[in-house]
N, C-alpha and C. Protein backbone atom coordinates (compact mmCIF):
# COMPACT_ATOMS: atom_id res chain seq x y z
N UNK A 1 19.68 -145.15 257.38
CA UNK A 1 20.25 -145.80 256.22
C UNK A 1 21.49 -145.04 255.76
N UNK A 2 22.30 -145.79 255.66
CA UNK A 2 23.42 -145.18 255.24
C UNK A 2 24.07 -144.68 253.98
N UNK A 3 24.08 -143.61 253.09
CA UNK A 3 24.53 -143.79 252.18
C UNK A 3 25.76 -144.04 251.32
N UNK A 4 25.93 -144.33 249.46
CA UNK A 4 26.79 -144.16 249.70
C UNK A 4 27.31 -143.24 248.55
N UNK A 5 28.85 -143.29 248.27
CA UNK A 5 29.32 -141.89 247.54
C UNK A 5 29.25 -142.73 246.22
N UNK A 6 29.20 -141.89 245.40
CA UNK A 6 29.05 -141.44 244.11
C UNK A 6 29.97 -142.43 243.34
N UNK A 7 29.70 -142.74 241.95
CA UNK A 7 31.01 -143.61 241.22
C UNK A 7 31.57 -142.57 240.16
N UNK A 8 32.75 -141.77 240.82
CA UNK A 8 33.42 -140.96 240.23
C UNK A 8 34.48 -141.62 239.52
N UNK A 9 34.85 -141.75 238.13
CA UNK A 9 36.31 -142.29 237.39
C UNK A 9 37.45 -141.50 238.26
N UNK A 10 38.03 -142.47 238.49
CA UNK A 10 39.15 -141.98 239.00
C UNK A 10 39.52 -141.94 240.30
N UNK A 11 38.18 -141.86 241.33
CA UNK A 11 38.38 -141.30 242.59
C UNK A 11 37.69 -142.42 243.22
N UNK A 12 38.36 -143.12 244.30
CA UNK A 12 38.19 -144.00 245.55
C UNK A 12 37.56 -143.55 246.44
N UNK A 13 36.66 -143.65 246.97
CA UNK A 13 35.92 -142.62 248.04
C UNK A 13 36.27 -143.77 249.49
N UNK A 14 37.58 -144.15 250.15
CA UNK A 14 37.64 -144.59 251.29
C UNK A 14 38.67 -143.68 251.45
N UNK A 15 38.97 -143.74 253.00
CA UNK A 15 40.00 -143.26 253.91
C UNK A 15 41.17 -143.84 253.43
N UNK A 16 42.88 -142.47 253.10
CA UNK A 16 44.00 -142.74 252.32
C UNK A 16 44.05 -142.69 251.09
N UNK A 17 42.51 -142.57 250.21
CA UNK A 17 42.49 -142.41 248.84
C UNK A 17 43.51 -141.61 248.69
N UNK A 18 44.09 -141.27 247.43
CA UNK A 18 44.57 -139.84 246.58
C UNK A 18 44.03 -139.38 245.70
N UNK A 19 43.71 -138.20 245.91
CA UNK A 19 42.90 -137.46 244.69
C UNK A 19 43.67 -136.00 244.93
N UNK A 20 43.40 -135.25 243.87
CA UNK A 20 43.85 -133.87 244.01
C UNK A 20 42.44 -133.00 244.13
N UNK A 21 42.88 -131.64 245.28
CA UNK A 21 41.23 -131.04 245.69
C UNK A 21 41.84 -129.29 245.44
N UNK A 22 41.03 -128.57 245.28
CA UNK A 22 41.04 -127.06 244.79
C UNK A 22 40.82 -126.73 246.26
N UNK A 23 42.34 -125.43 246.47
CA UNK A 23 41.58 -124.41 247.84
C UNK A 23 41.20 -123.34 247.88
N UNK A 24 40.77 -122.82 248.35
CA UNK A 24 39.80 -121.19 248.21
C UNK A 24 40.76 -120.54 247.34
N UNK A 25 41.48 -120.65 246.95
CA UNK A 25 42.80 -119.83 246.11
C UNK A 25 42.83 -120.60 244.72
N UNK A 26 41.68 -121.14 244.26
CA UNK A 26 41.85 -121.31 242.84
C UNK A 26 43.10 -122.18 242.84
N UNK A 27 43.85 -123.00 243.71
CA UNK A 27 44.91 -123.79 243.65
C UNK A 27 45.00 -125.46 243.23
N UNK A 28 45.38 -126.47 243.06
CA UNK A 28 44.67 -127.71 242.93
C UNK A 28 46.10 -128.38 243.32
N UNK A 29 46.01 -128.94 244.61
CA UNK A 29 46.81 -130.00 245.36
C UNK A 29 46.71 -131.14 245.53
N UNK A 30 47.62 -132.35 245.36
CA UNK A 30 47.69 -133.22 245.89
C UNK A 30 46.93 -133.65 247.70
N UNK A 31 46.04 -134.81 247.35
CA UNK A 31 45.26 -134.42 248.73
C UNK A 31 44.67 -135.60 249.07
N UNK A 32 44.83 -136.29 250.30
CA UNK A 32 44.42 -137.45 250.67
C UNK A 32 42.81 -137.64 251.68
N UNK A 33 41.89 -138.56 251.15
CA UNK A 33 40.93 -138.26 251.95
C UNK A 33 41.29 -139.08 253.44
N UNK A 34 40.75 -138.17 254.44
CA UNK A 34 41.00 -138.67 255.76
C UNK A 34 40.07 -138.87 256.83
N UNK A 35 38.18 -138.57 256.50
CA UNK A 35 37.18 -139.38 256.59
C UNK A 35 36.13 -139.19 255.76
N UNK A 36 35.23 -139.71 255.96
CA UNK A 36 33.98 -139.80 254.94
C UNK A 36 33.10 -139.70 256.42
N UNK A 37 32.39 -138.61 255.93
CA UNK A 37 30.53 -138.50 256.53
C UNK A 37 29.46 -138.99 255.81
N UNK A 38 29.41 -140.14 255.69
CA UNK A 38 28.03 -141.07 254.69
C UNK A 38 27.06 -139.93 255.00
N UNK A 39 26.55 -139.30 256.17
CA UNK A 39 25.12 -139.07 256.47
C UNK A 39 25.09 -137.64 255.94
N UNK A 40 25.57 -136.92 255.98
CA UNK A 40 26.13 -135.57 255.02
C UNK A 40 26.93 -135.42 253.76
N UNK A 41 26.79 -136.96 253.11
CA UNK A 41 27.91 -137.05 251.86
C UNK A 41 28.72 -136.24 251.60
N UNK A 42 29.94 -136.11 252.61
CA UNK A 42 31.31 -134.85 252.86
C UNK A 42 32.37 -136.14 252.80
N UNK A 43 33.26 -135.64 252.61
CA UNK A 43 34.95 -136.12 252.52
C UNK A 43 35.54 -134.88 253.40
N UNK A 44 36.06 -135.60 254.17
CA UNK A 44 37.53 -134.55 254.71
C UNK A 44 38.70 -134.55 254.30
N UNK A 45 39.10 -133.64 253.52
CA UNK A 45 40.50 -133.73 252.54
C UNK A 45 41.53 -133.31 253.39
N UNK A 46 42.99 -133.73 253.40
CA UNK A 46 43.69 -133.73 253.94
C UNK A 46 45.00 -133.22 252.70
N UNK A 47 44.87 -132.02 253.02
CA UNK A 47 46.38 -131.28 251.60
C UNK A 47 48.06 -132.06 252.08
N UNK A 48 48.23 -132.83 251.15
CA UNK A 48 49.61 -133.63 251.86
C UNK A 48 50.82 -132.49 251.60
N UNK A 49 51.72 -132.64 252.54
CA UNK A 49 52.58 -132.12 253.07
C UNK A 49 52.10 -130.26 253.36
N UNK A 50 51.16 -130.46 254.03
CA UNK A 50 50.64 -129.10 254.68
C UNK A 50 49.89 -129.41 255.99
N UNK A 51 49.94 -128.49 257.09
CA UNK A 51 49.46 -128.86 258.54
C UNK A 51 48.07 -129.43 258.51
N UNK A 52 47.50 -130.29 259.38
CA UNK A 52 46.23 -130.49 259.55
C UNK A 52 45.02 -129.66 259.53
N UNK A 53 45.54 -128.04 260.35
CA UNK A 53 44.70 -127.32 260.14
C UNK A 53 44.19 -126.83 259.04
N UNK A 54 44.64 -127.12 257.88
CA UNK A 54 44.15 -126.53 256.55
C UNK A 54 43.06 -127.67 255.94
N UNK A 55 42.98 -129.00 256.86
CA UNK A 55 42.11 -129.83 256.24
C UNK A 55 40.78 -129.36 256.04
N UNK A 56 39.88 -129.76 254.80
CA UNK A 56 38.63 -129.19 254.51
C UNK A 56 37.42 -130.08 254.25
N UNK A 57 36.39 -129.76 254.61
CA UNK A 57 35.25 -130.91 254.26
C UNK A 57 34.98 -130.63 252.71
N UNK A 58 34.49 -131.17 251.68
CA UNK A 58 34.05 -131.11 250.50
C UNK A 58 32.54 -132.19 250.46
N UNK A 59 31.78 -131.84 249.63
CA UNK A 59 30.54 -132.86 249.12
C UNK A 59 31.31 -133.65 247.91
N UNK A 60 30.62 -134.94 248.62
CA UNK A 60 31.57 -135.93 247.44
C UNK A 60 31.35 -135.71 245.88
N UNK A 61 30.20 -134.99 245.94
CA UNK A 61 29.95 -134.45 244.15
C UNK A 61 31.08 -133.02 244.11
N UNK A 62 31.37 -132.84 245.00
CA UNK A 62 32.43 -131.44 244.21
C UNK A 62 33.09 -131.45 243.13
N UNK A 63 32.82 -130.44 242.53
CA UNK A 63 33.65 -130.26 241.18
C UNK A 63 35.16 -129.54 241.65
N UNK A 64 35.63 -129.41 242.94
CA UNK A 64 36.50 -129.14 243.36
C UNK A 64 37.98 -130.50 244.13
N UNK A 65 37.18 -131.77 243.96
CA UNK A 65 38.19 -132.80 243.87
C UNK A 65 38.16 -133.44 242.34
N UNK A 66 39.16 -134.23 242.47
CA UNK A 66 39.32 -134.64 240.85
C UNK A 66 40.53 -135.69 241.04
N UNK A 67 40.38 -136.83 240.35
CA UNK A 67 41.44 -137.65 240.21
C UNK A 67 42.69 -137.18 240.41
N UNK A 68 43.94 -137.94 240.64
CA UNK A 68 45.18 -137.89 240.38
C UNK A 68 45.52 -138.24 239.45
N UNK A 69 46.31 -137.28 238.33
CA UNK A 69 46.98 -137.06 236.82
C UNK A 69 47.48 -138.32 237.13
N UNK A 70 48.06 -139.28 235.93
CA UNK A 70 49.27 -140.15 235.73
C UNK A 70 50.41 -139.67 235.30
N UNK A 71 50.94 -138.25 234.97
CA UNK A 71 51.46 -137.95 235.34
C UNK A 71 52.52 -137.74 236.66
N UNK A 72 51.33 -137.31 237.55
CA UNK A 72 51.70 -136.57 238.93
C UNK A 72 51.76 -138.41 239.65
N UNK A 73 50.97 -139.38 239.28
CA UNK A 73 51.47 -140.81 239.49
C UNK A 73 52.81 -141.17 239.64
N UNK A 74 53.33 -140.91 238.18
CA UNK A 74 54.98 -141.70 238.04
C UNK A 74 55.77 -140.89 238.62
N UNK A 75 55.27 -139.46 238.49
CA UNK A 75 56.48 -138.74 239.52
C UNK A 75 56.53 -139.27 240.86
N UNK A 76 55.66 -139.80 241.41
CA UNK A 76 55.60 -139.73 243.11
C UNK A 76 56.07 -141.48 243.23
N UNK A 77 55.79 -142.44 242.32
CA UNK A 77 56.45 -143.42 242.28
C UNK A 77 55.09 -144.33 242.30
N UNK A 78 54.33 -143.89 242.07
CA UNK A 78 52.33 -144.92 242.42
C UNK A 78 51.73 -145.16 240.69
N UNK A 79 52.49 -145.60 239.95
CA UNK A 79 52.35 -146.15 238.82
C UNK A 79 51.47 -147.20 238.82
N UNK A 80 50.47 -147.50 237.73
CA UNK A 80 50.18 -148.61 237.81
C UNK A 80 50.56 -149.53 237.25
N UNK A 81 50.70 -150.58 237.52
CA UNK A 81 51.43 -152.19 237.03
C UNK A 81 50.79 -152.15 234.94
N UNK A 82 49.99 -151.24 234.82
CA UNK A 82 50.01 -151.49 233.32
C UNK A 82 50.99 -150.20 232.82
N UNK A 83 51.22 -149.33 233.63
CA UNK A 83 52.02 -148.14 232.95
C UNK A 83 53.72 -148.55 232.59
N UNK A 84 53.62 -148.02 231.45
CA UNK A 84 55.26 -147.90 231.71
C UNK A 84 55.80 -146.82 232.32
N UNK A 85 56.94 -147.23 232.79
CA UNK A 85 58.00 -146.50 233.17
C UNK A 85 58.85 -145.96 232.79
N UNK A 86 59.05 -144.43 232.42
CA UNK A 86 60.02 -144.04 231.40
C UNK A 86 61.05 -143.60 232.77
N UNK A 87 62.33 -144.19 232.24
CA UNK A 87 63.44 -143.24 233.28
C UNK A 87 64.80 -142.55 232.52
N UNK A 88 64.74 -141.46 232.65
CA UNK A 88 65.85 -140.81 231.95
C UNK A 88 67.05 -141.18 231.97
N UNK A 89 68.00 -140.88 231.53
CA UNK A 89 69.07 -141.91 231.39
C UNK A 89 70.21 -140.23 231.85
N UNK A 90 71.79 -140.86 231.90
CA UNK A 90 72.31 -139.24 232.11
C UNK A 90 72.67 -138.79 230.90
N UNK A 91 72.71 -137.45 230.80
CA UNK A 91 73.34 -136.96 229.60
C UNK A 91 74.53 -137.59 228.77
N UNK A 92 74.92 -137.33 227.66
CA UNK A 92 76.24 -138.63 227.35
C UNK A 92 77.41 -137.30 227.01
N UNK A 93 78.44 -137.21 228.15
CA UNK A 93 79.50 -136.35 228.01
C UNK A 93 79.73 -136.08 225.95
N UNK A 94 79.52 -136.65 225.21
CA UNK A 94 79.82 -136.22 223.76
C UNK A 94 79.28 -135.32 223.44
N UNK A 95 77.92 -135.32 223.87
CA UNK A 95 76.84 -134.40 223.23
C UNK A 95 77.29 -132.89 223.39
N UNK A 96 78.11 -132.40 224.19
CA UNK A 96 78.35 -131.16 225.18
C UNK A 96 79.29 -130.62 224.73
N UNK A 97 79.61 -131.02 223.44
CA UNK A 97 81.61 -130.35 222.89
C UNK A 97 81.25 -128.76 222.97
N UNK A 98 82.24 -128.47 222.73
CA UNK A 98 82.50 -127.00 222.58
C UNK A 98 83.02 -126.67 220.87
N UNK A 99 82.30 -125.78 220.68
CA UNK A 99 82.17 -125.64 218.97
C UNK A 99 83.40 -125.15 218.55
N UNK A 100 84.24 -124.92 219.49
CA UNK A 100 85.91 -124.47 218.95
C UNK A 100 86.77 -126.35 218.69
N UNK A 101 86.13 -126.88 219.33
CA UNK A 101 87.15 -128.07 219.60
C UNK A 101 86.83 -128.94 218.23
């Protein structure tokens, strides 16, 4: 029988999810899952833009994965259709005088 993972807020438990996962270094990265072991309830996390070899198994209860901020969302451009979008605008050459002028 197969099981299945957990209903964590936030976190998709299929292959390509994004979630962010902690590495032995107390660190917390951006990190895509890249399989699921139903029969050992493990995820294989995949640290994006770092080699394959650093990929790690986790138990889908780890307190060591965790959603992706909405924050760290709008930066990367994966907003959701209810968020707004704030975009900075450029500085306005006036603002910048020089206190002699």
């Amino acid at each position: 029988m197969s099981k299945t993972p957990p209903n964590r807020r936030g976190i998709t438990f299929e292959v390509g999810a994004q979630l962010e996962a902690r590495d032995s270094l107390k660190n917390w990265y951006a990190a895509n899952i890249e399989k699921i072991d139903y029969e050992d309830e493990k995820v294989l996390i995949h640290y994006r833009q770092w080699s394959h070899r650093y990929d790690e198994w986790f138990e889908w209860t780890s307190p060591y994965l965790r959603p992706v901020e909405r924050i760290q969302l709008r930066r990367q451009g994966l907003h959701d259709d209810n968020s707004p979008v704030r975009r900075r605008s450029a500085p306005s050459p006036f603002r910048c005088r020089d206190a002699n002028s």
